[in-house]
Protein backbone atom coordinates (compact mmCIF):
# COMPACT_ATOMS: atom_id res chain seq x y z
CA UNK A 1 -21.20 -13.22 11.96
CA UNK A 2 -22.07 -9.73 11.72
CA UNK A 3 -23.35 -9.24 14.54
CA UNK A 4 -20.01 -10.29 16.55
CA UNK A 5 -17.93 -8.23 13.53
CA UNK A 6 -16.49 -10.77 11.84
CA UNK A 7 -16.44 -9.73 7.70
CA UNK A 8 -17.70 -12.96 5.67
CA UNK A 9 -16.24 -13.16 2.17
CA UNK A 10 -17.77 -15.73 0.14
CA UNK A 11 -17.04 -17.44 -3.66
CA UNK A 12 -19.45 -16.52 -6.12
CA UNK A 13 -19.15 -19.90 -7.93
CA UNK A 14 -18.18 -21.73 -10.85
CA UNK A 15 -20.89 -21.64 -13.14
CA UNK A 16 -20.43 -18.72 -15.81
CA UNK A 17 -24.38 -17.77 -14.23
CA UNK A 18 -25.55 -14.57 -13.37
CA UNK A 19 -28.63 -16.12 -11.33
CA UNK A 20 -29.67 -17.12 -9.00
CA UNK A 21 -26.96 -15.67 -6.51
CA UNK A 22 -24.87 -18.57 -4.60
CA UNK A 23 -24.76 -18.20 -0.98
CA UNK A 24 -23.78 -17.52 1.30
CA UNK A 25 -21.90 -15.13 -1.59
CA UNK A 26 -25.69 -13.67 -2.29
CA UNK A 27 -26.34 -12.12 1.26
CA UNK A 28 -24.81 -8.86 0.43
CA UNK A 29 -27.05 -6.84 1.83
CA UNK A 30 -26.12 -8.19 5.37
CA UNK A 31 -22.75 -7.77 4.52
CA UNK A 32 -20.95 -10.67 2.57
CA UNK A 33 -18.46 -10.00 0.28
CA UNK A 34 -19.29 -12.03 -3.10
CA UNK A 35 -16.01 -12.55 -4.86
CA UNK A 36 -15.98 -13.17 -8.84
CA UNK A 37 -12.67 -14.69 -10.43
CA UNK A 38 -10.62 -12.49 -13.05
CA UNK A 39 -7.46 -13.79 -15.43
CA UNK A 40 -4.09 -12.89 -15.40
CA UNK A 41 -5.55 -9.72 -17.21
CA UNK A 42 -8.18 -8.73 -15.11
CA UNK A 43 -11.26 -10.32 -17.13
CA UNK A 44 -13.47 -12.39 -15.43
CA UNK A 45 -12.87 -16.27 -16.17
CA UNK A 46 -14.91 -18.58 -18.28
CA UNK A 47 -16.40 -19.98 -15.25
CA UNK A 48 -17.13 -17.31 -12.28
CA UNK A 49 -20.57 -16.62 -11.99
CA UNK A 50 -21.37 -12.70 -12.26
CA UNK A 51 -23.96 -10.24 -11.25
CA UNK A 52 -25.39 -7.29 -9.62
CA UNK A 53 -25.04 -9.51 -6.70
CA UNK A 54 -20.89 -9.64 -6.53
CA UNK A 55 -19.28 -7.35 -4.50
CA UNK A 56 -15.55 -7.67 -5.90
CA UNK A 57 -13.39 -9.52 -8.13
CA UNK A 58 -9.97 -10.83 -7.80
CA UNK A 59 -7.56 -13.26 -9.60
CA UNK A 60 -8.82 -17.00 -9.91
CA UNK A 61 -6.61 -18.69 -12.24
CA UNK A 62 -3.09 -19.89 -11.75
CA UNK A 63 -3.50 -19.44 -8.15
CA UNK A 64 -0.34 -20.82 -6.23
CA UNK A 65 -0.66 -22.21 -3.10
CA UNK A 66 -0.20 -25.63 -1.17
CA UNK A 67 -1.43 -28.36 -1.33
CA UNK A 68 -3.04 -31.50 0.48
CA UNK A 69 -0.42 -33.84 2.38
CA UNK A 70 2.53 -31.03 1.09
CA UNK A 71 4.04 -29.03 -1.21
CA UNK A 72 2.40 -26.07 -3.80
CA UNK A 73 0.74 -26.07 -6.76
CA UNK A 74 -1.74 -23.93 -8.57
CA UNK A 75 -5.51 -24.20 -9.01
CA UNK A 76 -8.46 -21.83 -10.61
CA UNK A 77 -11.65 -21.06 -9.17
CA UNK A 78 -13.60 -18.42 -7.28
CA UNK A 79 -12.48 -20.57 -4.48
CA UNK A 80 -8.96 -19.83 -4.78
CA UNK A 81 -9.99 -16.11 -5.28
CA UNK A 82 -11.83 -15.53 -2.30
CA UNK A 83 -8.65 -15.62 -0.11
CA UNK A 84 -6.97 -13.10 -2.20
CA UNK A 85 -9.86 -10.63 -0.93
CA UNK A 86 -9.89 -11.94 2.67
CA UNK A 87 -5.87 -11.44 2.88
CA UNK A 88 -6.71 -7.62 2.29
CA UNK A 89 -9.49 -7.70 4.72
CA UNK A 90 -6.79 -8.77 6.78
CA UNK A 91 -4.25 -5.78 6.16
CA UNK A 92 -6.89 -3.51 6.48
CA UNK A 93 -7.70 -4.91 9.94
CA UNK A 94 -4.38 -5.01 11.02
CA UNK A 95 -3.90 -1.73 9.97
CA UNK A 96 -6.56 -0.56 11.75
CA UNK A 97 -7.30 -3.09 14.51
CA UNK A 98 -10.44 -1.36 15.73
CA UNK A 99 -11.82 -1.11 12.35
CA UNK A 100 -15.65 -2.70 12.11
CA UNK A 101 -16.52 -5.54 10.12
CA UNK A 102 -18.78 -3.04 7.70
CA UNK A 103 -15.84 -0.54 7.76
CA UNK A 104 -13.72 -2.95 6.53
CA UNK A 105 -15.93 -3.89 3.54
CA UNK A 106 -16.43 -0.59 2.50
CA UNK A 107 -12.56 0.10 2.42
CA UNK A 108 -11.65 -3.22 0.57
CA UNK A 109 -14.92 -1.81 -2.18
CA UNK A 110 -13.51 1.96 -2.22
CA UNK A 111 -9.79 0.70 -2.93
CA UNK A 112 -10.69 -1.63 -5.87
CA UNK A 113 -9.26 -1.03 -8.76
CA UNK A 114 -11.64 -0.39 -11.95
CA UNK A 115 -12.01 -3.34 -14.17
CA UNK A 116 -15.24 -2.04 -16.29
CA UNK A 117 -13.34 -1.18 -19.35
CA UNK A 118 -11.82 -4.39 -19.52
CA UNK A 119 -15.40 -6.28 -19.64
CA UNK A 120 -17.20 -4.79 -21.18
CA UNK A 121 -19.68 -7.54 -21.37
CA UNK A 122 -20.72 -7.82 -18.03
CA UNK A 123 -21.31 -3.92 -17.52
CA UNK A 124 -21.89 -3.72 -13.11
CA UNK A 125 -21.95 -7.44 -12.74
CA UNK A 126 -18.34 -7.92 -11.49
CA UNK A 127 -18.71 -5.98 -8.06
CA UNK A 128 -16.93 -2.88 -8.01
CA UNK A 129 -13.94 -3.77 -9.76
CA UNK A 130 -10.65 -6.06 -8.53
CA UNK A 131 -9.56 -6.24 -5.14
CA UNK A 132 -5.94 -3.31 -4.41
CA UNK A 133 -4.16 -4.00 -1.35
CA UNK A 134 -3.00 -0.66 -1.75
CA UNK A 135 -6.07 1.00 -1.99
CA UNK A 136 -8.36 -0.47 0.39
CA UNK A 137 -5.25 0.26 2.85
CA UNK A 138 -5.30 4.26 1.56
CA UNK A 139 -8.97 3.91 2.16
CA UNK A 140 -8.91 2.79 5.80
CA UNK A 141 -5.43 5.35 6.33
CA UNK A 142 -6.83 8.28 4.86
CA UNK A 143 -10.47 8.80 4.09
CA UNK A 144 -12.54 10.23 7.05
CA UNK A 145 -12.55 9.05 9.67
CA UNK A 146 -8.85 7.40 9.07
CA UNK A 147 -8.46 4.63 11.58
CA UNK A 148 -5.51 5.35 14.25
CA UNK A 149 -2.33 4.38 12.83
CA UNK A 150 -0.32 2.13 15.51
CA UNK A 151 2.29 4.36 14.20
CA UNK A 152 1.28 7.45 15.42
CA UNK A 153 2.05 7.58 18.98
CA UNK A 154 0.93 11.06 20.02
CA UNK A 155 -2.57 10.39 18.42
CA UNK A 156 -1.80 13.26 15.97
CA UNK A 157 -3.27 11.66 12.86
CA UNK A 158 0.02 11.88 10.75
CA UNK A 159 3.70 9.19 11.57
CA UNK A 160 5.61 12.14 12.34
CA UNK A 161 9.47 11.91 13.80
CA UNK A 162 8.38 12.52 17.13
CA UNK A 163 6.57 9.24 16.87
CA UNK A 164 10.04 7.64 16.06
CA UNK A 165 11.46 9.08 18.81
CA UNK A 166 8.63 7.68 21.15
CA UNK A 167 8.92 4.64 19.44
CA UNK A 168 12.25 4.21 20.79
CA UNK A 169 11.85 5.53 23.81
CA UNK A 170 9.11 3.04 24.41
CA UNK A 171 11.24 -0.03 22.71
CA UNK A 172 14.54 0.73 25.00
CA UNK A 173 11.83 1.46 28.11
CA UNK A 174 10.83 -2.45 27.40
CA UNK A 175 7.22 -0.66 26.97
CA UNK A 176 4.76 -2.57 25.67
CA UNK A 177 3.97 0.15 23.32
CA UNK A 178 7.54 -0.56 21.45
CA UNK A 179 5.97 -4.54 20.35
């Protein structure tokens, strides 16, 4: 998977363990992301398995989603929280379409949120804190290099109004560049 780009982001597990490392969620250092599951308050869950293996955390309890032949309902597990992370993989790569795979991981780590105080029992063994939409986005926007915004039509670095204007230019022009 890495080698054609594609991020893998894997459930730690369900066992309240700290070893040995579940996998595919244990191959960090070819570039999985190992997901732990937190509560409503950010603490990691009776169950999810921890370590200096996880990469990040994110909620897995009272997860809503659907389910089998129709309709929603909720569920708990590093299963359900695994998701959570690759839906901001997602952003980030849509975002920033040419991102890599690694680039990507290192934005979704660099925009967590810090969780450390809150658990103070499991002192680096919950990755580096809970997965931010918003900051793994700032991350890939604004550290260097930033990734292009599709936004910025001149190439300036910066959504400026000339890129409005050139935005609809290209949208009334039936551009391409306006979809």
């Amino acid at each position: 998977a890495a080698a054609r780009n594609v991020l893998v982001v894997a459930a730690a597990g369900n066992d309240d363990d700290e070893s040995p490392p579940r996998f595919p969620a244990g191959l960090g250092d070819l570039g999985v992301v190992a997901v732990a599951a937190l509560d409503q308050m950010l603490v990691k869950t009776d169950f999810s398995n921890y370590g200096s293996w996880i990469s990040i955390a994110a909620p897995g309890v009272d997860v809503h989603g659907p389910t089998p032949g129709g309709g929603f309902g909720s569920a708990k597990g590093t299963s359900f929280a695994a998701p959570l992370v690759s839906g901001v993989a997602a952003l980030v790569r849509s975002a920033c379409p040419s991102v890599s795979a690694a680039a990507t991981r290192r934005h979704l780590l660099a925009g967590a949120m810090s969780i450390e105080a809150l658990n103070p029992s499991y002192p680096g063994q919950l990755g580096v804190g809970s997965v931010d939409a918003r900051g793994a986005l700032a991350s890939a926007l604004y550290t260097a290099p930033p990734c292009r915004c599709l936004a910025d039509f001149n190439g300036s670095g910066t959504v400026t109004v000339q890129d409005t204007f050139e935005f609809l230019f290209a949208w009334f022009d039936g551009s391409p560049l306006g979809d």
